[in-house]
Protein backbone atom coordinates (compact mmCIF):
# COMPACT_ATOMS: atom_id res chain seq x y z
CA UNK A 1 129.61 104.67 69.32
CA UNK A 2 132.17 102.26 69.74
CA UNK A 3 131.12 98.73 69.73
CA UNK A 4 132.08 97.52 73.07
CA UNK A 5 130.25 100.30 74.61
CA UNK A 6 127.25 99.47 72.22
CA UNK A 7 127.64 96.37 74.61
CA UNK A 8 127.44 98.23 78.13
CA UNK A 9 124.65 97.72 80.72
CA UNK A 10 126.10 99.74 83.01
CA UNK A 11 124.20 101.78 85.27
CA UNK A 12 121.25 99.20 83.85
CA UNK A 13 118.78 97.38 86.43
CA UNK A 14 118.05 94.00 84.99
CA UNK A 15 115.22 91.52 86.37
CA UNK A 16 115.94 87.67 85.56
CA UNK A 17 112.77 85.62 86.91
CA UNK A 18 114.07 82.20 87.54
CA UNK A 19 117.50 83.81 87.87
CA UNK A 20 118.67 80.42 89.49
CA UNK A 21 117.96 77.96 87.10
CA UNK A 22 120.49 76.38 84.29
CA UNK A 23 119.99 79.50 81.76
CA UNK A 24 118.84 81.80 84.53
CA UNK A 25 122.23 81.91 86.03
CA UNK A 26 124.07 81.98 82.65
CA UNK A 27 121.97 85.43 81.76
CA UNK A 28 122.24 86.46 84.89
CA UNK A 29 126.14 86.12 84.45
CA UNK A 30 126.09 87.53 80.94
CA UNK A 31 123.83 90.54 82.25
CA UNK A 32 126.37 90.97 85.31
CA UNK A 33 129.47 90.69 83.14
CA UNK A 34 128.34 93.46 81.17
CA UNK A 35 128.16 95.89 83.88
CA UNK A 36 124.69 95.49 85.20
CA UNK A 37 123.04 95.64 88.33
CA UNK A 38 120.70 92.13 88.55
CA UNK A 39 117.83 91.31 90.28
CA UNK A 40 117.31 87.54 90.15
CA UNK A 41 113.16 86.28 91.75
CA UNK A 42 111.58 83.25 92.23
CA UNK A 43 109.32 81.22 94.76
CA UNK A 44 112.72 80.19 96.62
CA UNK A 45 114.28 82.14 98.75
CA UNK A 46 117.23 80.19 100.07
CA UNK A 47 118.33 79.05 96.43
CA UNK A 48 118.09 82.72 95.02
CA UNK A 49 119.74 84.32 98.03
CA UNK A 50 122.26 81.58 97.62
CA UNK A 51 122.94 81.96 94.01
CA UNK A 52 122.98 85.82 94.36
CA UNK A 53 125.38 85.86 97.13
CA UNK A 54 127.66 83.50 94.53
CA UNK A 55 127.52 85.50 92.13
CA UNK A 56 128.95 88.64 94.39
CA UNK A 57 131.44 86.72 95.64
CA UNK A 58 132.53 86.87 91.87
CA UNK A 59 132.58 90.28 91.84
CA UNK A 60 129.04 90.72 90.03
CA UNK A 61 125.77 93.14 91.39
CA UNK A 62 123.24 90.52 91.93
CA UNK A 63 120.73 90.85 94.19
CA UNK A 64 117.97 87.95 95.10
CA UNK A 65 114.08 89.20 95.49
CA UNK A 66 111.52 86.72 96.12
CA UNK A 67 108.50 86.81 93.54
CA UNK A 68 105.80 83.99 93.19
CA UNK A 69 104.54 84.34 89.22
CA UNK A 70 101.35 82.52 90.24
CA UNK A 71 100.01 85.34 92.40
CA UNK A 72 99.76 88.87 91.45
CA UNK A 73 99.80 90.21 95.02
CA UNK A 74 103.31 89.26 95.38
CA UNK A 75 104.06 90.05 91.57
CA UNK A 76 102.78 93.49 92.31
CA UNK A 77 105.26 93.51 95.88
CA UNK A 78 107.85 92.75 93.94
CA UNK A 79 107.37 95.79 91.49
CA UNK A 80 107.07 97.95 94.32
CA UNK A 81 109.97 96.68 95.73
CA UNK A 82 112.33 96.97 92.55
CA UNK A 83 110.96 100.91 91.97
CA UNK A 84 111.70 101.79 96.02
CA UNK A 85 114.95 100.10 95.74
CA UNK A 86 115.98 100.72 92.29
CA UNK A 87 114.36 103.72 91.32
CA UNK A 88 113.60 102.23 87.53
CA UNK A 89 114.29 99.10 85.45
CA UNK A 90 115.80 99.07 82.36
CA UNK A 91 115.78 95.46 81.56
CA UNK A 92 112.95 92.54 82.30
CA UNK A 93 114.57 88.90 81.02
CA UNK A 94 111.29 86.58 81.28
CA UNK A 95 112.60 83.59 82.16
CA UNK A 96 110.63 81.49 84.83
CA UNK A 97 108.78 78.56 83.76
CA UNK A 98 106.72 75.73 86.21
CA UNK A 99 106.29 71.97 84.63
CA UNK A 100 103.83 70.46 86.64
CA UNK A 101 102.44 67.93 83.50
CA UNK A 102 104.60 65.05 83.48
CA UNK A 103 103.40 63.96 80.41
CA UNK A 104 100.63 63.62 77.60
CA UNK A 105 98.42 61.37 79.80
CA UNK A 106 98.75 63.39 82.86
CA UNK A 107 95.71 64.49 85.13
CA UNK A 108 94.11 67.54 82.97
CA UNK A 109 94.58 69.31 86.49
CA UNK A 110 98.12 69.36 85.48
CA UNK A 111 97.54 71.40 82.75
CA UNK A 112 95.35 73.74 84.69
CA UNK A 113 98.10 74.53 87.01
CA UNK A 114 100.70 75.04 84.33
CA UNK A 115 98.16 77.99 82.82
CA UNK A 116 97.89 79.16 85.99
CA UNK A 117 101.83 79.61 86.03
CA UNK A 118 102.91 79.90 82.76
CA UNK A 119 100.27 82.13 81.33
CA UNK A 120 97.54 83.73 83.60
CA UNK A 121 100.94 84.33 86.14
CA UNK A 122 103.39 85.29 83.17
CA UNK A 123 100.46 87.94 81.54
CA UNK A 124 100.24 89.40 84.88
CA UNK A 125 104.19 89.28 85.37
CA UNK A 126 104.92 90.84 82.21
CA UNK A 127 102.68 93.95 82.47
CA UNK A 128 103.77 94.61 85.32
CA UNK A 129 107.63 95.21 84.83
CA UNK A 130 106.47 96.23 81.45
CA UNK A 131 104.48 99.21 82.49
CA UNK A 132 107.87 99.68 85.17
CA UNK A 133 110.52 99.59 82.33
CA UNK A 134 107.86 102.21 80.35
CA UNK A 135 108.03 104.45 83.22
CA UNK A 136 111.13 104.00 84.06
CA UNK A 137 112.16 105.36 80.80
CA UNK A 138 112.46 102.78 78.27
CA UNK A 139 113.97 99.56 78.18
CA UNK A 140 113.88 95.89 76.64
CA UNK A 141 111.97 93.10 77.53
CA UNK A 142 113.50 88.97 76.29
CA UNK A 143 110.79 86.59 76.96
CA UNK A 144 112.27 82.93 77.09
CA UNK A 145 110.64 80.30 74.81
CA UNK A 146 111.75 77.02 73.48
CA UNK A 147 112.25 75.61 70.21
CA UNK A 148 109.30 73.42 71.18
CA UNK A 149 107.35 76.19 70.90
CA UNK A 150 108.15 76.21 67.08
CA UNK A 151 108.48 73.04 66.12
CA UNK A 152 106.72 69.37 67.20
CA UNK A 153 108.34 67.09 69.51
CA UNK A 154 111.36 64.75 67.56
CA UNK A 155 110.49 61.50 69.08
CA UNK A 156 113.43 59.54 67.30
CA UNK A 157 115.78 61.24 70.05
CA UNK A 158 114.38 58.92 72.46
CA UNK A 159 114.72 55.89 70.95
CA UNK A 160 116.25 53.30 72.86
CA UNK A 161 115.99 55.55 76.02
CA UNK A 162 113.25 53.54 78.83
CA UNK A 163 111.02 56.38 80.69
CA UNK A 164 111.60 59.11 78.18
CA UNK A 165 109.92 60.40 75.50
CA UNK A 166 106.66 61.12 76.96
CA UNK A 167 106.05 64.85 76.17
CA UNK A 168 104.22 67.22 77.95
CA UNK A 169 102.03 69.15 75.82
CA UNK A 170 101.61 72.11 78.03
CA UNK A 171 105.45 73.32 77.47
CA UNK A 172 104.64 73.44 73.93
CA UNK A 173 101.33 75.24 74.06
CA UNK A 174 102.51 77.84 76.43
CA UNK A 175 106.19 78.68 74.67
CA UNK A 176 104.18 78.87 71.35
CA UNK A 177 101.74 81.30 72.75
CA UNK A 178 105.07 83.64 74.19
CA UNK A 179 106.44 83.88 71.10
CA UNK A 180 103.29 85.57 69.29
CA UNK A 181 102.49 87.34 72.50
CA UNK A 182 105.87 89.18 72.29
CA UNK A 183 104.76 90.13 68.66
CA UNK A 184 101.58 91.33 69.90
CA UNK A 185 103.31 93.25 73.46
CA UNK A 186 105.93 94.86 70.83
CA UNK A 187 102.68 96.60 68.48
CA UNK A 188 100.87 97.49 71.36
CA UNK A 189 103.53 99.55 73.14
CA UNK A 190 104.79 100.62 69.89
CA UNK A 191 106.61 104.79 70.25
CA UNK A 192 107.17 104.31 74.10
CA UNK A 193 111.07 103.27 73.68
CA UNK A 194 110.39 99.76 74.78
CA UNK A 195 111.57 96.39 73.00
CA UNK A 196 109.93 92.68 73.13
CA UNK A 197 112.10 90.07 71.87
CA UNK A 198 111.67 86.51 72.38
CA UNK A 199 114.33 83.81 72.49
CA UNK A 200 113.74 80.18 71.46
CA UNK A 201 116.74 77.82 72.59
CA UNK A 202 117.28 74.36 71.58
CA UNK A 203 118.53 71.22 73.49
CA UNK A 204 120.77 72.51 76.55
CA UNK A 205 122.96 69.68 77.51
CA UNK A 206 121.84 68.67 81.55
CA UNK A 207 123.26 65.72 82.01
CA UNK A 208 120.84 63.28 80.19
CA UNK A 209 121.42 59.75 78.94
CA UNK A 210 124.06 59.15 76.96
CA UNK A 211 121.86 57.60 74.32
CA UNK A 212 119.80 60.91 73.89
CA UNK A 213 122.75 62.63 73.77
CA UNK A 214 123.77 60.40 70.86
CA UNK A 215 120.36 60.45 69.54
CA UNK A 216 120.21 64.46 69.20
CA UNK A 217 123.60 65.53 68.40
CA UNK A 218 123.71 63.66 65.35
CA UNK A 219 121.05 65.75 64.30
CA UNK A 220 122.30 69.00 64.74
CA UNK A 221 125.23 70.55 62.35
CA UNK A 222 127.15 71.91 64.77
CA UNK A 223 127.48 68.33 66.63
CA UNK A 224 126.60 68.94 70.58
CA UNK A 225 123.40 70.27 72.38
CA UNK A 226 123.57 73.73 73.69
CA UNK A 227 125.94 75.16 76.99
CA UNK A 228 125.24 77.37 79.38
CA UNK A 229 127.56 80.25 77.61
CA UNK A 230 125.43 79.97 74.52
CA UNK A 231 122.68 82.17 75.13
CA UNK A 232 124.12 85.21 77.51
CA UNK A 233 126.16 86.64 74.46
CA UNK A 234 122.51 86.92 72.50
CA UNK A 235 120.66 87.83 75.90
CA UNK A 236 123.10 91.02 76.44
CA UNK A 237 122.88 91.62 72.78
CA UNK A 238 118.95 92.37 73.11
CA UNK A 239 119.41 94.02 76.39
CA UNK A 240 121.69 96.81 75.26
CA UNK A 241 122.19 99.62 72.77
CA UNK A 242 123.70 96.97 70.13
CA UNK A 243 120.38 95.44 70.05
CA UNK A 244 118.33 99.15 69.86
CA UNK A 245 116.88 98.25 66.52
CA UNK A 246 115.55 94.54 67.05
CA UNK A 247 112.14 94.54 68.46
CA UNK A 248 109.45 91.73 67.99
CA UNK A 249 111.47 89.01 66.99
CA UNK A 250 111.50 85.46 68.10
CA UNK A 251 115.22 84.39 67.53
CA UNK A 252 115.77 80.10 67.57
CA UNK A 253 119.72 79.01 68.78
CA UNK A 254 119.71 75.72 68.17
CA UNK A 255 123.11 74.74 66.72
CA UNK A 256 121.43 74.89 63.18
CA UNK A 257 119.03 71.57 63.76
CA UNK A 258 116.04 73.40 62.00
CA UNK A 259 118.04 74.81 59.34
């Protein structure tokens, strides 16, 4: 097959939970760009509608859907409503995260509700539109993780920086637990045409001091903190037949900063 058609979603139904945040939209893009049809959920409906209706504007198939992760009633809507609409889903791009602990000495409550979110919700989130893609056919599955879910916090990139630097351990414990969960989702639905992949990004540049900026680019080879173009290439990659034979990876872009 030639390569650029390797490359083709279309015809594909792609999911993107928290298809309106910084790498949301860039997948979103990347999956839209490629030919696909997207649905982007979250809790908010005005800034998914809006974001959705953007992106058509472009000339891209993405649709909003409303979805809150902590609650399996409306997880289990929204899987409803993707088969009646859709018919099938090829593609689930696990991507919604909640980061209620502000920081190491935060109320433990904090860390309860970040469970509640980011693992009880995204267990029940992920079986769902697993067991969807399975009978849909077949399909992939990208579960978004962090580099902080491999590696310990670098504290020297705050040095110099007042009011940062207090890390959350919750974002840690829960990426790190995705990443061997994928693993363990990929052997347990092993011969039923169905891929887990996980992706780990570093530092995406938002706007922060200048001084972290500084800090953590002089740290990483290729000398700047991650854009929002950098992951969609890799996201399409795993969502499409160039990816058919990568399955229960966890794959770290970070510019080369753990090399």
């Amino acid at each position: 097959m030639n390569v650029l058609q390797l490359f083709n979603l279309k015809n594909k139904v792609a999911l993107v939970t928290g298809g309106a945040g910084n790498y949301g939209r860039s997948i979103t893009e990347g999956l839209g760009e490629a030919g696909a049809t997207v649905i982007i959920a979250s809790r908010n409906t005005e800034a998914i509608e809006k974001t959705a209706a953007g992106f058509r504007a472009g000339g891209l198939d993405v649709h909003g859907m409303q979805v809150d992760q902590a609650d399996t009633a409306s997880v289990a809507l929204l899987k409803a409503r993707i088969r009646e609409r859709y018919g099938k889903l090829d593609v689930f791009v696990n991507n919604a995260v909640a980061r209620p602990m502000k920081g190491y000495y935060a109320p433990i409550e904090q860390f309860d509700e970040s469970m509640r979110v980011n693992a009880t919700g995204m267990m029940a989130i992920l079986r769902e539109m697993t067991d969807l893609i399975i009978g849909s056919g077949g399909g992939s599955v990208i579960s978004i993780s962090s580099m902080m879910g491999m590696y310990a916090p670098v504290y020297s990139n705050y040095d110099g920086i007042p009011g940062m630097g207090d890390i959350a351990p919750d974002y840690c414990f829960h990426n790190a637990g995705l990443i061997m969960l994928t693993r363990f989702m990929a052997k347990t639905h092993a011969g039923k045409n169905i891929r887990f992949n996980c992706v780990s990004p570093g530092g995406l540049f938002n706007n922060q001091p200048e001084k972290f900026v500084e800090n953590y680019c002089k740290k990483v080879p290729l000398g700047r903190m991650a854009n929002n173009d950098d992951i969609k290439g890799l996201i399409v990659l795993l969502s499409s037949e160039a990816g058919a034979y990568i399955n229960g990876e966890n794959i770290l872009i970070d510019g080369g900063l753990y090399a």
